[in-house]
Protein backbone atom coordinates (compact mmCIF):
# COMPACT_ATOMS: atom_id res chain seq x y z
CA UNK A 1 82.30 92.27 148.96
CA UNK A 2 80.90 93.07 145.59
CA UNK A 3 78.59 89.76 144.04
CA UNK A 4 77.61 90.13 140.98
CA UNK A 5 74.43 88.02 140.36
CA UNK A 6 74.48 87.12 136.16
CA UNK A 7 71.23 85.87 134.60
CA UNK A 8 69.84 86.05 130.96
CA UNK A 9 66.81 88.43 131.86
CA UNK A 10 65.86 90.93 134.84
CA UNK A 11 62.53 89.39 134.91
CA UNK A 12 64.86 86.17 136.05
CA UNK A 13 66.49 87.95 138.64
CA UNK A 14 62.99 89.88 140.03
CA UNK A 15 60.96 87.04 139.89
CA UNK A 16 63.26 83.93 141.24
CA UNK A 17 66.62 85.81 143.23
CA UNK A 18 65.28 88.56 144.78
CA UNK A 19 65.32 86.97 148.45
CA UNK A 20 69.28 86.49 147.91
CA UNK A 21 70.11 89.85 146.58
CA UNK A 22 68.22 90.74 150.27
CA UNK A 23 69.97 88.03 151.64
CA UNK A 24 73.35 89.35 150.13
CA UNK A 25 72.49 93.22 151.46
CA UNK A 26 71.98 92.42 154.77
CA UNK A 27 75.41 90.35 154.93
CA UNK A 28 77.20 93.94 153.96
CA UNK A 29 77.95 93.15 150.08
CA UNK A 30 76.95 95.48 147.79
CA UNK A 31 74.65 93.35 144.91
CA UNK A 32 75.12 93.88 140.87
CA UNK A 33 72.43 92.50 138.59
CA UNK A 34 73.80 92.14 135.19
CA UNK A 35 71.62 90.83 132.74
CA UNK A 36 69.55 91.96 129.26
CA UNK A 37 67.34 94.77 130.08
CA UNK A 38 63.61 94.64 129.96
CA UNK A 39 60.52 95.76 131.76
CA UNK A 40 62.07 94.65 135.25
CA UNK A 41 65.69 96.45 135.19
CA UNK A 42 64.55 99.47 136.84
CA UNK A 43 62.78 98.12 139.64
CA UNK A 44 66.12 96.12 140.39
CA UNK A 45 67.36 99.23 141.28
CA UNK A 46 64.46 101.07 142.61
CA UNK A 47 62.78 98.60 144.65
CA UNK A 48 65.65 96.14 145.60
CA UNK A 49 68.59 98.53 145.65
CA UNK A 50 71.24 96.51 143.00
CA UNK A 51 72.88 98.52 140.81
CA UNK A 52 71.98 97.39 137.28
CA UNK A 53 74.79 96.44 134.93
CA UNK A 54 72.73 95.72 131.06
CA UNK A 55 74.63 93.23 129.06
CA UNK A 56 73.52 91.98 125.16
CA UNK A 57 72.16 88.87 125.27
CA UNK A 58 70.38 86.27 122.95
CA UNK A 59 68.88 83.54 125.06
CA UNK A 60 68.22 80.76 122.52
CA UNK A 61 70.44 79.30 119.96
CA UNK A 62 74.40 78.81 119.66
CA UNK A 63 76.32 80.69 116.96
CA UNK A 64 80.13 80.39 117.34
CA UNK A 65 80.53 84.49 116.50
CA UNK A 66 77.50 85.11 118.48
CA UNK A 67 78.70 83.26 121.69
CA UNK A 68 83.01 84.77 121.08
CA UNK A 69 81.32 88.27 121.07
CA UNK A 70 79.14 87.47 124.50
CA UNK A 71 82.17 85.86 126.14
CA UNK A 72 84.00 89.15 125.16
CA UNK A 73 81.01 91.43 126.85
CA UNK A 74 81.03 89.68 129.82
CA UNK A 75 84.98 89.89 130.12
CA UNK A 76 84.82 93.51 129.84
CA UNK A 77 81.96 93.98 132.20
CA UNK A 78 83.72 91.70 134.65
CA UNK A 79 86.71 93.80 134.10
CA UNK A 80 85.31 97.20 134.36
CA UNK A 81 83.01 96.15 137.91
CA UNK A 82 85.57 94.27 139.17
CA UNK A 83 82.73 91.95 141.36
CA UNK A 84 84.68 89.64 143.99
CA UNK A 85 82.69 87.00 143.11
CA UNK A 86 80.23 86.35 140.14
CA UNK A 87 76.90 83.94 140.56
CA UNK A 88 75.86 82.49 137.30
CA UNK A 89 72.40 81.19 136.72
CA UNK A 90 71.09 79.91 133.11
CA UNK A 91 72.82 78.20 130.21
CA UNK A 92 74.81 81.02 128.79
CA UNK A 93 75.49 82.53 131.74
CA UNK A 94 77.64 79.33 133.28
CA UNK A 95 79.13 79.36 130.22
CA UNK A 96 80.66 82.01 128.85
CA UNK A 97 80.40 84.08 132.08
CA UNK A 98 82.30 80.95 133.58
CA UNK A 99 85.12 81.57 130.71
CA UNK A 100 85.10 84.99 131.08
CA UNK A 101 85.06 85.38 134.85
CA UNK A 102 88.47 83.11 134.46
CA UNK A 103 89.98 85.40 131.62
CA UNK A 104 89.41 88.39 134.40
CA UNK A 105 90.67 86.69 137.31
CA UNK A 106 87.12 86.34 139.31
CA UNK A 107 85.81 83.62 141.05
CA UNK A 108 82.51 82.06 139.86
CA UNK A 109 79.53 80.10 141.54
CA UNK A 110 77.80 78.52 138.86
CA UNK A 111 73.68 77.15 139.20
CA UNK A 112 72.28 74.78 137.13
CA UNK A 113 68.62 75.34 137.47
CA UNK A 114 67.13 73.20 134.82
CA UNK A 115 68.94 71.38 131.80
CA UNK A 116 66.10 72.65 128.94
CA UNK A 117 66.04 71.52 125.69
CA UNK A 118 69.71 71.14 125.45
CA UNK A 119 69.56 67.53 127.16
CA UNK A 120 65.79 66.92 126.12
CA UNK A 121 66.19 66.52 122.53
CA UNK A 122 69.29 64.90 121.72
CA UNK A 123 71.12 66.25 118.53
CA UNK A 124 74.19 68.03 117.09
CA UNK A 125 73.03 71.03 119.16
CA UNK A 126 73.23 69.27 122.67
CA UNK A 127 76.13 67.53 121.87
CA UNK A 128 77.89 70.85 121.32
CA UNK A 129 76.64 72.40 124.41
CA UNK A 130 77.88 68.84 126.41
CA UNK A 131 81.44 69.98 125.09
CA UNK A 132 81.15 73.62 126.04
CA UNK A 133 79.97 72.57 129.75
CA UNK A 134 82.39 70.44 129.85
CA UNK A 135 85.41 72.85 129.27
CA UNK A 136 83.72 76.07 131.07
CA UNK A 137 82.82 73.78 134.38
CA UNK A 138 86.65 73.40 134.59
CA UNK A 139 86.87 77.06 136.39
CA UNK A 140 83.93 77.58 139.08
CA UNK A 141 85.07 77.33 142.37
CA UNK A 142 80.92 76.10 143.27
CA UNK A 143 78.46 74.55 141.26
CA UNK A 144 74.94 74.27 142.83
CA UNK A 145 72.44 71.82 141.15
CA UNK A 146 68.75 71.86 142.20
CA UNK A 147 67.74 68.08 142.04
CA UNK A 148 70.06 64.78 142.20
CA UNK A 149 69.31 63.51 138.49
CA UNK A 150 70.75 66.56 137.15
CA UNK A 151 74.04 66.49 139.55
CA UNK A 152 74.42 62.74 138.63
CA UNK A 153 74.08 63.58 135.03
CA UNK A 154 76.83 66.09 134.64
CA UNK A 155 79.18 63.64 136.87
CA UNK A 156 78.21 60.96 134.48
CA UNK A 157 78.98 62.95 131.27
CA UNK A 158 82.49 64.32 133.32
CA UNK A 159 81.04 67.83 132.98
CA UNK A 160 82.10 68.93 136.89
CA UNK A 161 84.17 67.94 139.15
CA UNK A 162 82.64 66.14 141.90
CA UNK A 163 84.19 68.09 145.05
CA UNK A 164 82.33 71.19 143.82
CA UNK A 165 79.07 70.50 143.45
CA UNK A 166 76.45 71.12 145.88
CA UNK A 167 72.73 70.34 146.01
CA UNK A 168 70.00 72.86 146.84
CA UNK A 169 66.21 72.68 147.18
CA UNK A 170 65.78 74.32 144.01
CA UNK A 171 65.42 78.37 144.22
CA UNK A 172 63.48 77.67 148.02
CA UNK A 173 60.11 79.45 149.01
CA UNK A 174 59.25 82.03 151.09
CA UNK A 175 57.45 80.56 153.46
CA UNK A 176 56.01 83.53 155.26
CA UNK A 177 54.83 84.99 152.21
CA UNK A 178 53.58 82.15 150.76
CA UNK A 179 50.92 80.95 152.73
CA UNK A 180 47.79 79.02 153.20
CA UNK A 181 44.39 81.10 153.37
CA UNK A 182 43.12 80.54 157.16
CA UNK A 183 39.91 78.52 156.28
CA UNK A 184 40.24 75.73 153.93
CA UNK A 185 37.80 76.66 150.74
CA UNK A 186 36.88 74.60 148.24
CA UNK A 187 36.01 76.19 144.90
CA UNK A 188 32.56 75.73 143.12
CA UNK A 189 33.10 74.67 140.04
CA UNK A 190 36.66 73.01 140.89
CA UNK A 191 39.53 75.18 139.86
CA UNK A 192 42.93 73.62 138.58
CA UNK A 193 45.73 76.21 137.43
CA UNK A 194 49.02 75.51 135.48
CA UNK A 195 51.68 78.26 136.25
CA UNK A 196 54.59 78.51 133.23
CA UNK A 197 55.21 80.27 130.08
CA UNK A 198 53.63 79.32 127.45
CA UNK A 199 56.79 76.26 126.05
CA UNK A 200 55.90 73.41 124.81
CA UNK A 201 58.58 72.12 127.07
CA UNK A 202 56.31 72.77 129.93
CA UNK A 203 53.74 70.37 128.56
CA UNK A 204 51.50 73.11 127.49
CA UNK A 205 50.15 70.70 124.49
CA UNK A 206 49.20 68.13 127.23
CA UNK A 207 47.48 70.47 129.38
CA UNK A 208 45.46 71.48 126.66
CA UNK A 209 44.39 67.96 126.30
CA UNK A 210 43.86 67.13 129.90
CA UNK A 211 41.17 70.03 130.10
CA UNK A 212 39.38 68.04 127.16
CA UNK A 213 39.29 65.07 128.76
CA UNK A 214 38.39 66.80 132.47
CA UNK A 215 35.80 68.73 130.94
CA UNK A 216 33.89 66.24 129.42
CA UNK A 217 33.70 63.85 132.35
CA UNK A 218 33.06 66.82 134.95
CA UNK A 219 31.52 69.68 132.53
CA UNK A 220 32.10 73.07 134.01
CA UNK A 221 35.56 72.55 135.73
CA UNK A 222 37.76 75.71 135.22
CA UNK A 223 41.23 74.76 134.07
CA UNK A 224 43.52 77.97 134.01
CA UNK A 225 46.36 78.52 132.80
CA UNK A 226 48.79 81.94 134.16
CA UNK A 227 52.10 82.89 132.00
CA UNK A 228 53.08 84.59 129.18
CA UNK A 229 53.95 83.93 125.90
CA UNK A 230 57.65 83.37 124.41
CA UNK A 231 58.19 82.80 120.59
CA UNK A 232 61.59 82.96 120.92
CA UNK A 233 63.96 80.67 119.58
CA UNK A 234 60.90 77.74 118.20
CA UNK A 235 60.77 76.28 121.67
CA UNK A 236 57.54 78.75 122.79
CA UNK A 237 54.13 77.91 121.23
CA UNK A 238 53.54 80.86 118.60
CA UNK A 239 50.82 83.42 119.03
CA UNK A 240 48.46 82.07 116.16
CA UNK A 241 48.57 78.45 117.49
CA UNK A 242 47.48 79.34 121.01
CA UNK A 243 44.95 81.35 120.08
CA UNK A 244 43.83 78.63 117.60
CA UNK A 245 44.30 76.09 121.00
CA UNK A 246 42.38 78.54 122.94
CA UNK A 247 39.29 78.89 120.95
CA UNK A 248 38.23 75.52 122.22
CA UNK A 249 36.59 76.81 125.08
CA UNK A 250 38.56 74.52 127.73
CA UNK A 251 41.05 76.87 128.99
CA UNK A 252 41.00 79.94 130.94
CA UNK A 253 44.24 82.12 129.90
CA UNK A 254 45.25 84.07 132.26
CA UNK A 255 48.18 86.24 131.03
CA UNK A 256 51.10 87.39 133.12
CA UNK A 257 50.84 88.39 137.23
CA UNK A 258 52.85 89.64 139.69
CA UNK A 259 50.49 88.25 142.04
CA UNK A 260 50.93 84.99 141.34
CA UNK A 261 50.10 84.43 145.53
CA UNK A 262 46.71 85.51 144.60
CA UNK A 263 46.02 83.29 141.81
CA UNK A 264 47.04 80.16 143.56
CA UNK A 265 44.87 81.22 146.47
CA UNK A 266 41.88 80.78 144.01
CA UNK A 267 42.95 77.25 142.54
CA UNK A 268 41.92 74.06 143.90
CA UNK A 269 44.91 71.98 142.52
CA UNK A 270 48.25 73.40 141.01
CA UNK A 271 49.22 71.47 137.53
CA UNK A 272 52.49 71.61 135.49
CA UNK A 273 52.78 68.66 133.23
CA UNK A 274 57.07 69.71 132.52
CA UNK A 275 59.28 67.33 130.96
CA UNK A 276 62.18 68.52 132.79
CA UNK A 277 62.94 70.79 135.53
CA UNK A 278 65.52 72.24 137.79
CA UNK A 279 62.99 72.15 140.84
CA UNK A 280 59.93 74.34 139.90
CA UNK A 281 59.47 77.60 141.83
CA UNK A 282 55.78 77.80 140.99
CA UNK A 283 55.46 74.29 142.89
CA UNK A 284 56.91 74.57 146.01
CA UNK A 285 55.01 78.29 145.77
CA UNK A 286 52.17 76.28 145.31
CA UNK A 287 53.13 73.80 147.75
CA UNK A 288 53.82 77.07 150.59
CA UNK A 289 50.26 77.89 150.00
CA UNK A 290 48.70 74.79 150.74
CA UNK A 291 47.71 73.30 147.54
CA UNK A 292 47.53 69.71 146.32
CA UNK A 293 50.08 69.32 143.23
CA UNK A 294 49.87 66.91 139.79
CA UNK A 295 53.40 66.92 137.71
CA UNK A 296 55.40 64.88 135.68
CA UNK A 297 57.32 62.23 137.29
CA UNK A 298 60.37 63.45 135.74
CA UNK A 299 63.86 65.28 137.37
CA UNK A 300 63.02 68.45 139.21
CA UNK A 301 59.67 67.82 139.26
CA UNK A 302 59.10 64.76 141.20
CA UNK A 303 61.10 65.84 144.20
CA UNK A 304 58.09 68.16 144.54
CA UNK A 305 55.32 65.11 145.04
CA UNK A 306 55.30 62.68 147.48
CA UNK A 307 52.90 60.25 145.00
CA UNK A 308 49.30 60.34 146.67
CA UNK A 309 50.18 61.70 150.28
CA UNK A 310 50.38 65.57 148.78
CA UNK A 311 49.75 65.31 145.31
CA UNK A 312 50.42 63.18 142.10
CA UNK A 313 53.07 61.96 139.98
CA UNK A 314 52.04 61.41 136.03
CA UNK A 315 53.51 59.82 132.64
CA UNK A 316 55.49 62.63 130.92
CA UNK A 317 53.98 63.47 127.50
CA UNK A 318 50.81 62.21 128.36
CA UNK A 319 47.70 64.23 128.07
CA UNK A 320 45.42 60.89 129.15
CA UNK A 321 47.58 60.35 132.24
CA UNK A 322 47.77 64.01 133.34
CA UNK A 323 44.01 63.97 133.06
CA UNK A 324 43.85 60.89 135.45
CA UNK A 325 45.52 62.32 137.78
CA UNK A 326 43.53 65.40 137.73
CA UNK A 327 40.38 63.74 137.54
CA UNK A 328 41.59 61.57 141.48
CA UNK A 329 42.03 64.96 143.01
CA UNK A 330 38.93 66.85 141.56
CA UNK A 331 37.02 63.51 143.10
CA UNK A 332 38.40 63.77 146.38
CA UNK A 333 36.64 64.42 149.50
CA UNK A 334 37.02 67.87 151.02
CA UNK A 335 38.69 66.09 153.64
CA UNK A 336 41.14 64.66 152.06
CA UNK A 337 41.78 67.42 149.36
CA UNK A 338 42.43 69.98 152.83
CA UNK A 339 45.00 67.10 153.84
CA UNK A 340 46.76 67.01 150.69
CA UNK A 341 46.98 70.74 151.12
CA UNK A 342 48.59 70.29 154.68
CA UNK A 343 51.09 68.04 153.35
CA UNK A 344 51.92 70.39 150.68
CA UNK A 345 52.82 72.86 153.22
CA UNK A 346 54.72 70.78 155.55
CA UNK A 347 56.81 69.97 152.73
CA UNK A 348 57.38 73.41 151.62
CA UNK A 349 58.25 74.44 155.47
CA UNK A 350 60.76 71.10 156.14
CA UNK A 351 62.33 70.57 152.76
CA UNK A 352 62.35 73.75 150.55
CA UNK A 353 62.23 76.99 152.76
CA UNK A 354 64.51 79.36 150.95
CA UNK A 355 66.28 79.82 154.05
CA UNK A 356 68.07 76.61 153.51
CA UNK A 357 69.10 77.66 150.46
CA UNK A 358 70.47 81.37 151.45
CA UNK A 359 72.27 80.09 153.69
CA UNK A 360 74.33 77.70 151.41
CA UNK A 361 74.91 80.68 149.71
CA UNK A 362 76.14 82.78 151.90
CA UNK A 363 78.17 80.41 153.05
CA UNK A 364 79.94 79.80 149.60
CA UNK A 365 79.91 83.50 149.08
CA UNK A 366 81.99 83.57 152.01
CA UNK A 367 84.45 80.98 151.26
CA UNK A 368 85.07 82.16 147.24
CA UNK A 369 85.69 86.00 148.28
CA UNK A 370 87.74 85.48 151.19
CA UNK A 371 89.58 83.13 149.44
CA UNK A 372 90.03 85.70 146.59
């Protein structure tokens, strides 16, 4: 069959789907990645062998004109590729790819891999986008969800039916790629590193004040943090500010990677204070790789921590508590540090391998196109 896999960036699709569109090749289907085109498009094609399909796409915001004319692109794409079965991923993407994979007569899987700030902050905007869910979740034949809270919350609001909806352990990890050095080191001066773009959504703000706090009860600690920036649409902390935040002295900034693997090799602890998450891949990488985790006990997040056996759970919003937490893992023994790492990978290995996920999705694949 022909799967089209629909997300609103390439980066998206390199970074986070790559193991399916394998997955997908090696099942005999022939993989398109549509999506806006940036630095990643080309190696789509060059290095993973989908043929790249570039669509116009605004990520942030909802205009009614804006969103008619998207729904329009994606019906004409969809018409013109002719995919026997679409995969959505992101907010615009489920929905008017969802409306306009109906209009063409193609069957859609739809994956809801983190709410954002649509059911953070609660105002006319989320409202609006409750309504729109609500009428484009009428037409997938599959809608994956990546932790309980969020699957409950949609069947709470009467946004999906329940007989569709499956639950998946978030994006999944490659575990053989991921994985722990093979001699337990422990980093002099401790090392703690916070993997996200640069949103305040991602508790960025509280990060910054952790490494305050850390680094004035344990002077010299190295708090890093590895992502890039993203002004778009108000949500990302502008350029000016995080300079500003950065002249403090407390945090190591890190950029972008493509090696993230190599980066969390180096850390001590993985960090990422969220307030809300689908399940986060840089986790359960982190996790793969043997390293003791801190987040937010908040959906998505939590399902990551089993609360002081490989990591901990903090308050959400709070810089003091994040610290805390911090602060009991930078004081354990090496000992127990190297076990919280060797729970972090047994959890990776029994709960989140990405095989478990590929195969739901193959299996779905399966069942939409041949139904088709």
């Amino acid at each position: 069959m022909r799967v089209a896999l629909v997300i609103n960036t390439s980066w998206n699709i390199w970074n986070f789907r790559a193991s399916l569109v394998r997955a997908l090749q090696a099942a005999g289907h022939e993989v398109l990645a549509i999506a806006p085109p940036d630095d990643y498009s080309a190696r789509l094609e060059t290095e993973l062998g989908c043929r790249f399909v570039p669509i116009l796409m605004a990520n942030k915001g909802t205009n009614p004109v804006q969103d008619a004319a998207l729904t329009r692109r994606f019906y004409q794409i969809y018409r013109r590729e002719r995919p026997d079965v679409v995969l959505h991923y992101t907010i615009k993407p489920n929905i008017y790819g969802s409306l306009a994979a109906r209009l063409a007569g193609i069957p859609s899987i739809n994956n809801v891999s983190g709410l954002g700030t649509v059911f953070i902050v609660r105002n006319l905007v989320s409202r609006v986008a409750l309504g729109l869910y609500r009428f484009a979740f009428r037409f997938p034949r599959k809608v994956f969800f990546q932790n309980d809270d969020d699957r409950q919350l949609f069947l709470r609001h009467g946004l999906v039916r329940p007989e569709i909806t499956g639950l998946l352990p978030g994006s999944g990890v490659d575990t053989d790629r991921f994985r722990p050095a093979a001699q337990f080191t422990r980093q002099t001066p401790f090392v703690f590193l916070m993997v996200a773009r640069v949103l305040y959504e991602k508790g960025v703000v509280e990060y910054f004040e952790a490494a305050r706090i850390i680094r004035a009860a344990e002077p010299g600690t190295r708090v890093q943090l590895l992502g890039g920036l993203d002004e778009a649409g108000g949500v990302g902390v502008p350029r000016a500010t995080f300079e500003e935040w950065l002249a403090g002295g407390d945090i190591e900034y890190l950029g972008r990677s493509d090696d993230v693997a190599a980066h969390l090799h180096r850390a001590d602890c993985v960090v990422l204070p969220s307030y809300r998450e689908g399940t986060p891949k840089t986790l359960l990488e982190a996790a793969a790789v043997g390293k003791p985790l801190v987040t937010t006990d908040v959906p998505g997040c939590r399902e990551t921590v089993q609360d002081g056996h490989n990591g901990y759970l903090c308050q959400v919003r709070s810089g003091a508590d994040l610290a805390a937490q911090m602060l009991r893992v930078l004081r354990l023994p090496d000992a127990d540090l190297q076990r919280m790492g060797r729970a972090s990978r047994r959890l990776a290995e029994t709960k989140f391998d990405e095989k478990l996920v590929l195969d739901q999705y193959l299996t779905a694949v399966g069942e939409v196109g041949g139904r088709r």
